[in-house]
C-alpha atoms as a PDB file:
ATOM      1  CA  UNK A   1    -111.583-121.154 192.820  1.00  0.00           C
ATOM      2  CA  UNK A   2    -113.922-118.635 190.956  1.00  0.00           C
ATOM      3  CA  UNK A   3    -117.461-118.991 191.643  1.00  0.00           C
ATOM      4  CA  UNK A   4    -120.175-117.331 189.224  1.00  0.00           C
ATOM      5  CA  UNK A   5    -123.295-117.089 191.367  1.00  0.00           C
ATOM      6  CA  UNK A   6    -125.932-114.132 192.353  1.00  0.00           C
ATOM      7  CA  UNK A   7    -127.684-115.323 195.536  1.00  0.00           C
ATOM      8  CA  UNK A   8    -129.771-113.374 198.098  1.00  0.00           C
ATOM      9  CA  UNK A   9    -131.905-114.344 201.260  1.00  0.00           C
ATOM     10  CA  UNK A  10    -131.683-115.604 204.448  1.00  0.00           C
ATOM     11  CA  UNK A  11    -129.247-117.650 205.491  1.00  0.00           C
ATOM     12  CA  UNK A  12    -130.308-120.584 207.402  1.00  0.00           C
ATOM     13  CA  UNK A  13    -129.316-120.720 211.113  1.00  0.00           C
ATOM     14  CA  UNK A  14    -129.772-116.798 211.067  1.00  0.00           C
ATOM     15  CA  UNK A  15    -133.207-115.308 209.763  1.00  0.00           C
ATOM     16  CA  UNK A  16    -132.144-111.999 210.665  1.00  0.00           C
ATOM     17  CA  UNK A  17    -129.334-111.092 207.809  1.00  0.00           C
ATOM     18  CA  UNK A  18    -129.662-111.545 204.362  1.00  0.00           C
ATOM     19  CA  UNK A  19    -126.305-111.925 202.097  1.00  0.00           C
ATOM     20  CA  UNK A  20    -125.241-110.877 198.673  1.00  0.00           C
ATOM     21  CA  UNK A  21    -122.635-112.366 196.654  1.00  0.00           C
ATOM     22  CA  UNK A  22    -121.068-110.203 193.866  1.00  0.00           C
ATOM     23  CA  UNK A  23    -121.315-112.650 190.628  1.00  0.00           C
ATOM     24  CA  UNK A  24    -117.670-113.128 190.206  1.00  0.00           C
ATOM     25  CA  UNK A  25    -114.877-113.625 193.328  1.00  0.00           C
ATOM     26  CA  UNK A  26    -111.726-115.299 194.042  1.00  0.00           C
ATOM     27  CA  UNK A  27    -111.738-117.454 197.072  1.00  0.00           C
ATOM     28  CA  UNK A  28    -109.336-120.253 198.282  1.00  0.00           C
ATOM     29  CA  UNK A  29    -110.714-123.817 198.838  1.00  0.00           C
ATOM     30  CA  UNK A  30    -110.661-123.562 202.780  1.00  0.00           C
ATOM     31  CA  UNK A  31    -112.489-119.996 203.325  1.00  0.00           C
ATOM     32  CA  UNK A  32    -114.822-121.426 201.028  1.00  0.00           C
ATOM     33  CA  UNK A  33    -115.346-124.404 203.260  1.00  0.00           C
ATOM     34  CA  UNK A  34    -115.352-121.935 206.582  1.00  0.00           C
ATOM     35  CA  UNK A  35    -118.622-120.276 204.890  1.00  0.00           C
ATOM     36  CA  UNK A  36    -120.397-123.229 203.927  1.00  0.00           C
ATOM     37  CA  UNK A  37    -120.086-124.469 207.159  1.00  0.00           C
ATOM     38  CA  UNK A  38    -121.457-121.297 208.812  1.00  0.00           C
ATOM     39  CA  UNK A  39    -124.567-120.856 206.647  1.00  0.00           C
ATOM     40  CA  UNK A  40    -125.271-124.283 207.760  1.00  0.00           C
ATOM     41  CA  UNK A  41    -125.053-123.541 211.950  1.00  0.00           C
ATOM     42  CA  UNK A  42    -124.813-121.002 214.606  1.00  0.00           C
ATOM     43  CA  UNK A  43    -121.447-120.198 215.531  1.00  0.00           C
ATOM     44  CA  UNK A  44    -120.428-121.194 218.983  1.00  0.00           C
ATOM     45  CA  UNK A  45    -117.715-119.503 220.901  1.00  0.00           C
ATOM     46  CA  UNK A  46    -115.145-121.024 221.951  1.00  0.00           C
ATOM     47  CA  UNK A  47    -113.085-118.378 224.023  1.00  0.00           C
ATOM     48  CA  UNK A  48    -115.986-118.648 226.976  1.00  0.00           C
ATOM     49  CA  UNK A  49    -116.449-121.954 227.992  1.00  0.00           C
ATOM     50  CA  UNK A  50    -120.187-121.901 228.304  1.00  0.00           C
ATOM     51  CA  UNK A  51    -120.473-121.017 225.176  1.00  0.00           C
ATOM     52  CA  UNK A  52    -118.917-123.821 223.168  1.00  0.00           C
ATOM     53  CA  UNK A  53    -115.658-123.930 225.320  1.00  0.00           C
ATOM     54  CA  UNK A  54    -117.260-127.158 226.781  1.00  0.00           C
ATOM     55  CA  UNK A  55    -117.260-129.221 223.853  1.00  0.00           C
ATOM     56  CA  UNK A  56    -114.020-128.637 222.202  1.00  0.00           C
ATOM     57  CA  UNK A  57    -111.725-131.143 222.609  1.00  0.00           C
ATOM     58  CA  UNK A  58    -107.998-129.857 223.093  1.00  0.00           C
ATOM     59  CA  UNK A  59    -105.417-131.486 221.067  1.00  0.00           C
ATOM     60  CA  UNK A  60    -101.562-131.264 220.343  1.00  0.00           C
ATOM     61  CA  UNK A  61    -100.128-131.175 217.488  1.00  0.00           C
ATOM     62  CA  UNK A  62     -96.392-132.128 216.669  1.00  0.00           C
ATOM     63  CA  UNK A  63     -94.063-131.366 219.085  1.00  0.00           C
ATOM     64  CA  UNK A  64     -91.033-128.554 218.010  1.00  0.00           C
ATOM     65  CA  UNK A  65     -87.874-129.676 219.211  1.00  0.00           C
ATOM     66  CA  UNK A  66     -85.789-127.286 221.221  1.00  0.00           C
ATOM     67  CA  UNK A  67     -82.720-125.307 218.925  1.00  0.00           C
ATOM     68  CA  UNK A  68     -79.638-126.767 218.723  1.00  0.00           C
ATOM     69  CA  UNK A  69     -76.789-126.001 216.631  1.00  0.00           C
ATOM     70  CA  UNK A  70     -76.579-127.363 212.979  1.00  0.00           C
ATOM     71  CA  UNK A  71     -75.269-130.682 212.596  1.00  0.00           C
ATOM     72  CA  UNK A  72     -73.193-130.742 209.862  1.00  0.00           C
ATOM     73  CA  UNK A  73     -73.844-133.918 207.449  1.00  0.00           C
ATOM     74  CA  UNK A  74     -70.470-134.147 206.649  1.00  0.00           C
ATOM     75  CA  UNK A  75     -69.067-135.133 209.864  1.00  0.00           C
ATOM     76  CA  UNK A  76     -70.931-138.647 209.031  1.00  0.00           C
ATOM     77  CA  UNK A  77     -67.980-139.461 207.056  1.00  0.00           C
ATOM     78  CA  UNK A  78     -66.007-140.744 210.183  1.00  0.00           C
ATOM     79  CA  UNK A  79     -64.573-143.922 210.697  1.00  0.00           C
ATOM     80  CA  UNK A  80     -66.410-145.459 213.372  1.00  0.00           C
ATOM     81  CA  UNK A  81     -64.932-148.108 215.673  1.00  0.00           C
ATOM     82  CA  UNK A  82     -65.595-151.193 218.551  1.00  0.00           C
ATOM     83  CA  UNK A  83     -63.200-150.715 221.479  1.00  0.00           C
ATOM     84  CA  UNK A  84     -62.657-154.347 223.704  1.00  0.00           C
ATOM     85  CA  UNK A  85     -65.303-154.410 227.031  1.00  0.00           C
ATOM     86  CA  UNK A  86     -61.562-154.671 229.008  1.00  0.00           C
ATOM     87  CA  UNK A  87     -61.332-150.820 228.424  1.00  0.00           C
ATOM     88  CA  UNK A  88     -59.036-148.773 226.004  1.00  0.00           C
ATOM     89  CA  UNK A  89     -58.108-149.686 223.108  1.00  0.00           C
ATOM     90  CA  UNK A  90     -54.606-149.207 220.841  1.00  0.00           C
ATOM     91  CA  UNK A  91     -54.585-148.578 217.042  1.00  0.00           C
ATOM     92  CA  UNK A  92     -51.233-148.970 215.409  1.00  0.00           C
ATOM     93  CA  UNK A  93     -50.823-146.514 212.630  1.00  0.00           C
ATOM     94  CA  UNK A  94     -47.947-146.906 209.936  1.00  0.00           C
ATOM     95  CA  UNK A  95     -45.996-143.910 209.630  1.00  0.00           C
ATOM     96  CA  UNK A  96     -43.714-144.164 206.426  1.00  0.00           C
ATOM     97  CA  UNK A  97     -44.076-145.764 203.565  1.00  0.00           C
ATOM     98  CA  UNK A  98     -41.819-148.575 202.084  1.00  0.00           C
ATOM     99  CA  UNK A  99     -39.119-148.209 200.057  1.00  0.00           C
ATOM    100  CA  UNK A 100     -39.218-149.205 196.551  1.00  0.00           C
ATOM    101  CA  UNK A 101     -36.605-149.311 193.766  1.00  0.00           C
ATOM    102  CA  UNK A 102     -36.806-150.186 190.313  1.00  0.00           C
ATOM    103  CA  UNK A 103     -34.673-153.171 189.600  1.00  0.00           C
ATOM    104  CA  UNK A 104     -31.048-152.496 187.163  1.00  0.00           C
ATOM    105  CA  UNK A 105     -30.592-155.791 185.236  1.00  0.00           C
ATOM    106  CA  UNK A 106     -31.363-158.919 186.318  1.00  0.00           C
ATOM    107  CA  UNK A 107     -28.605-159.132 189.576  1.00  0.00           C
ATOM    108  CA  UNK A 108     -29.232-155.008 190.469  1.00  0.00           C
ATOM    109  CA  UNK A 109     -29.495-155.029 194.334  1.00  0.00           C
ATOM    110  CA  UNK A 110     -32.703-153.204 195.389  1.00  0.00           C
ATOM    111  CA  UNK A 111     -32.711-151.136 198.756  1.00  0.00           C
ATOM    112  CA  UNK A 112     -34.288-152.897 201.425  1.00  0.00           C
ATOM    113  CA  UNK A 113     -37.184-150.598 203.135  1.00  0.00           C
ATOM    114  CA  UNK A 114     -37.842-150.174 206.791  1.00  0.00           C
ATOM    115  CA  UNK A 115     -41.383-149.764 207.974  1.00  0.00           C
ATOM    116  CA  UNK A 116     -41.989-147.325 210.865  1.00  0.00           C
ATOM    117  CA  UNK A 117     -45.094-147.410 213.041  1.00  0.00           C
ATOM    118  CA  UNK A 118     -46.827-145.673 215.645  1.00  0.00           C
ATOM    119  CA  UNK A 119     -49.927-145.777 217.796  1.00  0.00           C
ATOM    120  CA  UNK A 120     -53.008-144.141 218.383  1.00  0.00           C
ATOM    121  CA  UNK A 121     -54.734-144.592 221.881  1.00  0.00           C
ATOM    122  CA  UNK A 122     -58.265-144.985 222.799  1.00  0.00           C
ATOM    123  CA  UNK A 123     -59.681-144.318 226.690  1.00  0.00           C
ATOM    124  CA  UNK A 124     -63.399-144.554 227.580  1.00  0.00           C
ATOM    125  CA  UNK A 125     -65.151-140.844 227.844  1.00  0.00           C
ATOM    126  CA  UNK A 126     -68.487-140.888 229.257  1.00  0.00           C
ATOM    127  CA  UNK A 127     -71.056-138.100 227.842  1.00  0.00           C
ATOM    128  CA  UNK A 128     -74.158-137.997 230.383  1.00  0.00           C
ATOM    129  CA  UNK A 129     -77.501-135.840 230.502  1.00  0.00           C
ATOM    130  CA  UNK A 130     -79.758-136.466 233.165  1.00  0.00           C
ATOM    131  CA  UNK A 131     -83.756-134.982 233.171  1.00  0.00           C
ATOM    132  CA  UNK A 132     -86.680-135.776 235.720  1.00  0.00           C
ATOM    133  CA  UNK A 133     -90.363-136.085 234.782  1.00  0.00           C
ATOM    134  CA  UNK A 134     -93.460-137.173 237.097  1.00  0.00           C
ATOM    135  CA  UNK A 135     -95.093-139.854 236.958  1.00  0.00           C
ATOM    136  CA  UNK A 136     -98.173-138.615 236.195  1.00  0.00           C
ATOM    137  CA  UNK A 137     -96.855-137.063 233.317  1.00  0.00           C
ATOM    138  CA  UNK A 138     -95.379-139.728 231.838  1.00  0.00           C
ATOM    139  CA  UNK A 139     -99.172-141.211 232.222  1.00  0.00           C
ATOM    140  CA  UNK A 140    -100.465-138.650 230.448  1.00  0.00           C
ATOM    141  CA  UNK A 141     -98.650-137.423 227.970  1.00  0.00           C
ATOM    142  CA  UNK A 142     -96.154-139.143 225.395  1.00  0.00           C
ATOM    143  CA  UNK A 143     -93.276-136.907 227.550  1.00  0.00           C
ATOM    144  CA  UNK A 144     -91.434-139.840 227.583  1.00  0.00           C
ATOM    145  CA  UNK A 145     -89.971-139.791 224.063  1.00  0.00           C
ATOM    146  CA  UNK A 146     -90.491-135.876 223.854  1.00  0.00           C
ATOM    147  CA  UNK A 147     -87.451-135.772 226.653  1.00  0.00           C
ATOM    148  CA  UNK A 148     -85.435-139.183 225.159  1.00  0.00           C
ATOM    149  CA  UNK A 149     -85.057-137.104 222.168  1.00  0.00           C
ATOM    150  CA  UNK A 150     -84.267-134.402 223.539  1.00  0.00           C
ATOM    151  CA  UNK A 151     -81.705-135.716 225.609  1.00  0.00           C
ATOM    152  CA  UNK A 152     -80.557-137.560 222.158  1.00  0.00           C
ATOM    153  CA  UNK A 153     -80.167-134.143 220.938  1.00  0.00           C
ATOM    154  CA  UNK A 154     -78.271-132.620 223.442  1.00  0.00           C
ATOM    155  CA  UNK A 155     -75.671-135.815 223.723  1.00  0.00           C
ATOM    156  CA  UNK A 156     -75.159-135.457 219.850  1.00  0.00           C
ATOM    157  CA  UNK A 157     -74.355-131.835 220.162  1.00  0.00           C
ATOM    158  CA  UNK A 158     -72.360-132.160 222.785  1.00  0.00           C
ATOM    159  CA  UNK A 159     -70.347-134.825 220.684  1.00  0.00           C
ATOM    160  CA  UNK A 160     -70.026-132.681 217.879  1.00  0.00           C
ATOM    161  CA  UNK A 161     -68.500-129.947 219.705  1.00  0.00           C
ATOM    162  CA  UNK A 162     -66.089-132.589 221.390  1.00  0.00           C
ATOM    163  CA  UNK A 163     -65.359-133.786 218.016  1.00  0.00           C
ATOM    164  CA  UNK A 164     -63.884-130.006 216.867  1.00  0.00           C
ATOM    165  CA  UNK A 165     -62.750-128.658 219.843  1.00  0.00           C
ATOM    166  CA  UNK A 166     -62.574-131.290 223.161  1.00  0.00           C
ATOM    167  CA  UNK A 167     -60.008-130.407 225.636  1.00  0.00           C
ATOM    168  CA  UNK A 168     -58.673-133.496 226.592  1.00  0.00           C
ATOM    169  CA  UNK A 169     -59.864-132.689 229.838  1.00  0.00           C
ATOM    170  CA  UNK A 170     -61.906-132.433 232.280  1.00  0.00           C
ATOM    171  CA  UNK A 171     -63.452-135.620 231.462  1.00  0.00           C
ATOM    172  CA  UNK A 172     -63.324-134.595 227.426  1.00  0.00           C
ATOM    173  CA  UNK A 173     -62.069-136.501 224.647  1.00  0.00           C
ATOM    174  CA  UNK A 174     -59.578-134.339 222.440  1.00  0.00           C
ATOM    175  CA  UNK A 175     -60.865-133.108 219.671  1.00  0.00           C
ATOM    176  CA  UNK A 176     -59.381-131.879 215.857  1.00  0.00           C
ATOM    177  CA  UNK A 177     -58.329-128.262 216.922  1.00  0.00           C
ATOM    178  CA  UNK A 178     -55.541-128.454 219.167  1.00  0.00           C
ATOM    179  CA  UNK A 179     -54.451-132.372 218.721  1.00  0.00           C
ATOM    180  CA  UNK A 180     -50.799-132.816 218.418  1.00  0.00           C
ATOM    181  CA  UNK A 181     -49.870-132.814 214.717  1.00  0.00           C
ATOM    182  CA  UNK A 182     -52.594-130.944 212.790  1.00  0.00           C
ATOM    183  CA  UNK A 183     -51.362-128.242 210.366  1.00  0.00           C
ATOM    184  CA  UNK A 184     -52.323-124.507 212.488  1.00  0.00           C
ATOM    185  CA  UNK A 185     -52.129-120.654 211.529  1.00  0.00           C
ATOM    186  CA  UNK A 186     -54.168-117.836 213.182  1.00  0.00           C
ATOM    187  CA  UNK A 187     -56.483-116.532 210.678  1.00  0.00           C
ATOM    188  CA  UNK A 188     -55.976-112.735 210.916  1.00  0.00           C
ATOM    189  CA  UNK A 189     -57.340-111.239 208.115  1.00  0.00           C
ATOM    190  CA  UNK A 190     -58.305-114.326 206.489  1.00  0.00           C
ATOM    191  CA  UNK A 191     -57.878-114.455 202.632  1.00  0.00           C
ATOM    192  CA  UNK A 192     -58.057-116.537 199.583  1.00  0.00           C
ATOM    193  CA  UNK A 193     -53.982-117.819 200.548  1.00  0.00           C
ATOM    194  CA  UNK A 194     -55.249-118.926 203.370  1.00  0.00           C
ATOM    195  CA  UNK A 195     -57.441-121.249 202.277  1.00  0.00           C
ATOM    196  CA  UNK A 196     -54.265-122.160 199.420  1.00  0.00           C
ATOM    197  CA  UNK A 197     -52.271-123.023 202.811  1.00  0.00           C
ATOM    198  CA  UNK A 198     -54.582-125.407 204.256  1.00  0.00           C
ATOM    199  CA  UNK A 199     -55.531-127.629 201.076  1.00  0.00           C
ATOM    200  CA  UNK A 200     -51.667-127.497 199.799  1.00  0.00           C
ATOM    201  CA  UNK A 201     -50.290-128.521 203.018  1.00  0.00           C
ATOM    202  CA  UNK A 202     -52.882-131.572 203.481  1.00  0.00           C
ATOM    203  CA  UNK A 203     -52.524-132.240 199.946  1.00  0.00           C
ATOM    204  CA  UNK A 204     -48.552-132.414 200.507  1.00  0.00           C
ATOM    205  CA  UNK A 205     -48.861-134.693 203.524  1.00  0.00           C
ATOM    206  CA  UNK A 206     -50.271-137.318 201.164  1.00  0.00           C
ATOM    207  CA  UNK A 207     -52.999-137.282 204.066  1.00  0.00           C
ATOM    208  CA  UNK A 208     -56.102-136.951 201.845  1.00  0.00           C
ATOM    209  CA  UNK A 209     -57.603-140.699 202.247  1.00  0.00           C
ATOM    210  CA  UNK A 210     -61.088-140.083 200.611  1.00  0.00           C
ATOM    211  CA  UNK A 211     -61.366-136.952 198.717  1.00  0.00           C
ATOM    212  CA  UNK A 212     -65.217-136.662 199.445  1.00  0.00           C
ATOM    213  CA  UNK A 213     -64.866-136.625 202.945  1.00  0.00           C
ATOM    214  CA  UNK A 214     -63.189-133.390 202.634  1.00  0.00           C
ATOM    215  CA  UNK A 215     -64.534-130.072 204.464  1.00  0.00           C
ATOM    216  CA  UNK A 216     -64.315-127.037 205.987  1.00  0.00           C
ATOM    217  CA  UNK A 217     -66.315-126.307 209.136  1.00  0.00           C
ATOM    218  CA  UNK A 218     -66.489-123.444 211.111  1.00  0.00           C
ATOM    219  CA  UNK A 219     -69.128-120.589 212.504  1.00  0.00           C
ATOM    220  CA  UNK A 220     -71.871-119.033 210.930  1.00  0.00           C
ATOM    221  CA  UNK A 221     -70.514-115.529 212.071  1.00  0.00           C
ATOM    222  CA  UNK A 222     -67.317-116.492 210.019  1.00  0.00           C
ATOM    223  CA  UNK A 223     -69.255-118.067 207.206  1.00  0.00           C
ATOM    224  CA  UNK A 224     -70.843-114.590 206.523  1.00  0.00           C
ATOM    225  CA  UNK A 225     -67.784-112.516 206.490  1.00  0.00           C
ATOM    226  CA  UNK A 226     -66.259-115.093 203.761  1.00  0.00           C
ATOM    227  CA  UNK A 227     -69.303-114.837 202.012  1.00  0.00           C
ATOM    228  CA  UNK A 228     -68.853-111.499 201.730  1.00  0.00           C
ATOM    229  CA  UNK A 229     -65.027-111.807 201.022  1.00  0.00           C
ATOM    230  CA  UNK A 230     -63.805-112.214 197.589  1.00  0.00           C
ATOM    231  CA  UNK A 231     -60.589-114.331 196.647  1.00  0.00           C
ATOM    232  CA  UNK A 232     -59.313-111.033 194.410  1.00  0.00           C
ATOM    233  CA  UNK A 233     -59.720-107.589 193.974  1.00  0.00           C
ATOM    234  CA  UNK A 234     -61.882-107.688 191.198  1.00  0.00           C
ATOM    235  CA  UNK A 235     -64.952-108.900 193.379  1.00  0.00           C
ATOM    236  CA  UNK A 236     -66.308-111.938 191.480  1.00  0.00           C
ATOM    237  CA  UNK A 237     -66.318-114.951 193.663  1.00  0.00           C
ATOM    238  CA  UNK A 238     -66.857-114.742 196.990  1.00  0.00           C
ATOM    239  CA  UNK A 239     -64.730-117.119 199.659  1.00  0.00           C
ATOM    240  CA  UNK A 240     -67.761-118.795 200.810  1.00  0.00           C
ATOM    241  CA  UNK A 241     -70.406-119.520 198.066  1.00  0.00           C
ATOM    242  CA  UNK A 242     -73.553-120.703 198.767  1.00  0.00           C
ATOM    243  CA  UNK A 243     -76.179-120.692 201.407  1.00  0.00           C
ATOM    244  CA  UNK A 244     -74.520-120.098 204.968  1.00  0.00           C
ATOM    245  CA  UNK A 245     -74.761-123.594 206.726  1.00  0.00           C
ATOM    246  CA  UNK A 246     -73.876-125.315 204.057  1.00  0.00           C
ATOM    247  CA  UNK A 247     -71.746-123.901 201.039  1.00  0.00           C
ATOM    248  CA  UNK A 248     -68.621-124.567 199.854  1.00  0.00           C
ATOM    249  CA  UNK A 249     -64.860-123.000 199.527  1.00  0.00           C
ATOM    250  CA  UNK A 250     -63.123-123.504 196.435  1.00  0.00           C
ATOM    251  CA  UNK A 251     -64.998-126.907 195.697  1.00  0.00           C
ATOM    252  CA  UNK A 252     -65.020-128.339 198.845  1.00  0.00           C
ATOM    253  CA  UNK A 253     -68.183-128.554 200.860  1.00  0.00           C
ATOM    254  CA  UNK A 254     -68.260-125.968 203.671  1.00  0.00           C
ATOM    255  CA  UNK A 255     -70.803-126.102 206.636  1.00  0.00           C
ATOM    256  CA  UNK A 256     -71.353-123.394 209.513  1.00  0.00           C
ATOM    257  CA  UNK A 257     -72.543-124.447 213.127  1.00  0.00           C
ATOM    258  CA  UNK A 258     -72.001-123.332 216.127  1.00  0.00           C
ATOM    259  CA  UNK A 259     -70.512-126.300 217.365  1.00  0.00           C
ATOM    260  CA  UNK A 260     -67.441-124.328 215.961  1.00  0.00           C
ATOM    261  CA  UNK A 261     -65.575-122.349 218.732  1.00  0.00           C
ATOM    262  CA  UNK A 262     -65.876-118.915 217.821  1.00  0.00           C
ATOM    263  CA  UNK A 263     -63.692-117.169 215.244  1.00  0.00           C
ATOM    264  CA  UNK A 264     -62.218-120.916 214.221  1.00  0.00           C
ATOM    265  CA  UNK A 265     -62.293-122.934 211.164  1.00  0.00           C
ATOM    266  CA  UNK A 266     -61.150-126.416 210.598  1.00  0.00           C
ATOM    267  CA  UNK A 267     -60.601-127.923 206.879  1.00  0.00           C
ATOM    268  CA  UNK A 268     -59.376-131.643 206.462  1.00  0.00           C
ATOM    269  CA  UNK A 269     -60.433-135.541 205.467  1.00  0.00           C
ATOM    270  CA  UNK A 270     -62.754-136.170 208.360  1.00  0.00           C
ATOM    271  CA  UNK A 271     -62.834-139.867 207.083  1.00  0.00           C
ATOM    272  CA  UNK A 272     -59.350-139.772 209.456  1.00  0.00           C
ATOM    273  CA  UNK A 273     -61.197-139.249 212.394  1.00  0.00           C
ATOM    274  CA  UNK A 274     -62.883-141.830 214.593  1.00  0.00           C
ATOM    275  CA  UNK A 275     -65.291-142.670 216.806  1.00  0.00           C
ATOM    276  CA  UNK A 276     -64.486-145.341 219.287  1.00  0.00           C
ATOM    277  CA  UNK A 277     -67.458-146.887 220.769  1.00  0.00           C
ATOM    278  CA  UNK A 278     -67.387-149.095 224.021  1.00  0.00           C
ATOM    279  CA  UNK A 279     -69.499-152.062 224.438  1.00  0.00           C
ATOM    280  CA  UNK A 280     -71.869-150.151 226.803  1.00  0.00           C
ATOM    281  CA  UNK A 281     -72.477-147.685 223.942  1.00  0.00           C
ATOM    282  CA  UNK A 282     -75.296-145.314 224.374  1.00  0.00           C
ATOM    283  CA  UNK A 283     -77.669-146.102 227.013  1.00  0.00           C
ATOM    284  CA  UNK A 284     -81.326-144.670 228.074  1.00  0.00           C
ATOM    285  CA  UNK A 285     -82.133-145.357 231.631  1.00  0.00           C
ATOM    286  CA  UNK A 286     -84.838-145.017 233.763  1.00  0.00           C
ATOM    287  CA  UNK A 287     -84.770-144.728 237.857  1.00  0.00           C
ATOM    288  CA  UNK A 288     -88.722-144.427 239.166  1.00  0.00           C
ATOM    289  CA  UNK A 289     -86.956-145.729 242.399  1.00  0.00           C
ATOM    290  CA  UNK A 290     -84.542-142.669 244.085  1.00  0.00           C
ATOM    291  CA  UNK A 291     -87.493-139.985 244.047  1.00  0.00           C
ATOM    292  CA  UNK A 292     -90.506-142.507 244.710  1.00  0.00           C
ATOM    293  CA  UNK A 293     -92.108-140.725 247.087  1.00  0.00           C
ATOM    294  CA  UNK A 294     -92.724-137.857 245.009  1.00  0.00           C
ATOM    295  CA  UNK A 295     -93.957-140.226 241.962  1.00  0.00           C
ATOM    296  CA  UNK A 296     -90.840-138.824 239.544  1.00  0.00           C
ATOM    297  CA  UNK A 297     -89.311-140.620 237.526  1.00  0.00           C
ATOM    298  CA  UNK A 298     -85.112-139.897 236.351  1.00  0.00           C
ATOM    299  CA  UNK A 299     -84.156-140.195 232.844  1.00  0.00           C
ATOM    300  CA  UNK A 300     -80.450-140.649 231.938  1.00  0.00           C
ATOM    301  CA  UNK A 301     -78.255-140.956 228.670  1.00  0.00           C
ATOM    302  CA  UNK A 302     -75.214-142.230 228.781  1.00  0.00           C
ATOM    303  CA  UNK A 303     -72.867-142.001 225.795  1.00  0.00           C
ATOM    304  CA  UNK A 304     -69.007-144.256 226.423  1.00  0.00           C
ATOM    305  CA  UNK A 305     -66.932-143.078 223.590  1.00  0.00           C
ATOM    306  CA  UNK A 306     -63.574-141.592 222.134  1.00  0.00           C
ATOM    307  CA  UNK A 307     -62.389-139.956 219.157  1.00  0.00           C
ATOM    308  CA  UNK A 308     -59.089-139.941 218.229  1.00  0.00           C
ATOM    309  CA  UNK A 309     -57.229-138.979 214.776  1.00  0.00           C
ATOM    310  CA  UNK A 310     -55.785-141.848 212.293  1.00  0.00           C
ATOM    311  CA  UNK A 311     -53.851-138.771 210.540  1.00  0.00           C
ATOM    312  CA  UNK A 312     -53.561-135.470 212.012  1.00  0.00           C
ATOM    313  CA  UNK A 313     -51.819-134.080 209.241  1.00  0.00           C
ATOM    314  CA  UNK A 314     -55.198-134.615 207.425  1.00  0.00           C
ATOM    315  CA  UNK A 315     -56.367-131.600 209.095  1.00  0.00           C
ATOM    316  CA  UNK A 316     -55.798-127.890 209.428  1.00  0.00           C
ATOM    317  CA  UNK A 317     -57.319-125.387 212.035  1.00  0.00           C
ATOM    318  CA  UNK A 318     -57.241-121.314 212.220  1.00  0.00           C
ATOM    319  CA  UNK A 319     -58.006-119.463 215.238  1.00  0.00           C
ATOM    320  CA  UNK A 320     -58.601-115.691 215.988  1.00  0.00           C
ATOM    321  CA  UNK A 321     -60.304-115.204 212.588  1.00  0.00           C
ATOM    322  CA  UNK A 322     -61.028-111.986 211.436  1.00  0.00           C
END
């Protein structure tokens, strides 16, 4: 905003200083509107409460959610499924394909196929986060969704990193990196033929179901020393292009998170993993009953699920990275 203006005298409010205002300055909208509110009143001061401290209302502004690690958007290509309310649930999975033969003549005898099949199991996992709040807080405040979504957060995270890396125990649901049947290679040294390894040996296992569900994932710590890794010797494209949490390797999307184990990768069709979800599904409860006589209130969610792989050969994992 330029203004073009020669003023002098008093400003009102304060008879005691005169001001001067060179004909031609550069101002943004908002100072501007700072000094034409203070030639209009005294300034009060906040800072001591006698002052003006009194009569200023405090107010929040948006909350800032606590740091978590990325989610990557690609994992929302998995194939989501509704276990029974009697418990687990059993997925048969065909394992060949059918025979075919092209017919000799009108009598040639064709070769009768065999289908195989096999079966993918499903048992309840329960993912729970538990918080306490007082009452009077609750009454005051809008803490209430602050801390749902916050535990919504922290159940999704932990998910995530079930969904790479669960140990199949300790309560855990097994995730990609480990399960029986996924292609696996330590990734010393990691190089463009590495990458040629993974994609070829998916590719060859005639596991790719939906091409745009492909991706790699793996840590923003091993994201960066791709990026600064180039598939040849003559230092013109780099392993990972793009931003660091979310780029791409050869064509396929790539995203970095910490949800990753550390110094592990994972490429593959995630539209061959699942979600099972139980009847009971995610729940939000609230107990104002087991501390009542210190007016607090429990929060707990509850998350029943599984994950379990259609196709393991659609994926391919590499520890110790370096």
């Amino acid at each position: 905003v330029r203004e073009f203006e020669e003023r002098t005298g008093p400003v009102e409010g304060n008879p005691h200083h005169a001001v001067k205002l060179p004909k031609e300055f550069l101002l943004p909208r908002t100072v501007r509107a700072m000094i034409a509110r203070s030639e209009m009143s005294r300034a009060l001061t906040t800072g001591v409460s006698s002052g003006g401290g009194y009569v200023v209302e405090s107010l929040l502004g948006d909350y800032f959610p606590s740091l978590v690690p990325y989610h990557p958007t690609i994992l929302s290509k998995l194939a989501v499924f509704q276990a029974p309310p009697s418990g687990g649930r059993l997925f048969p999975v065909g394992t060949n394909a059918v025979t075919t033969t092209w017919q000799v003549g009108d009598t040639g005898t064709i070769t009768e196929g065999a289908e195989q099949f096999g079966q993918a199991a499903s048992s309840v996992h329960t993912l729970s986060a538990y918080l306490n709040a007082s009452r009077l807080l609750l009454i005051q405040s809008d803490a209430d969704n602050i801390l749902a979504m916050e535990l919504g957060r922290a159940a999704s995270t932990a998910f995530l990193q079930a969904l790479v890396a669960g140990s199949g125990t300790g309560g855990q649901p097994h995730g990609v990196l480990g399960y029986s049947g996924i292609g696996s290679a330590t990734g010393a040294s990691f190089a463009y033929s590495n990458v040629v390894t993974a994609m070829e040996t998916v590719a060859n296992a005639n596991a790719v179901v939906d091409p745009s569900a492909l991706a790699w994932v793996t840590t923003p710590t091993v994201a960066g020393a791709l990026k600064a890794r180039f598939i040849s010797s003559a230092n013109v494209t780099p392993l990972w292009e793009g931003a660091i949490p979310v780029g791409s390797i050869q064509g396929v999307p790539a995203a970095a998170s910490n949800i990753v184990p550390a110094s592990q990768a994972v490429f593959g069709d995630w539209s061959s993993a699942g979600v099972v979800e139980y009847p009971a599904g995610a729940m939000l409860e609230v107990d104002p009953f087991t501390n009542f006589k210190s007016a607090e209130y429990g929060m707990r969610l509850t998350l029943y699920v599984d994950i379990i792989l259609r196709y393991p050969t659609s994926f391919y994992g590499f520890s110790a990275i370096t």
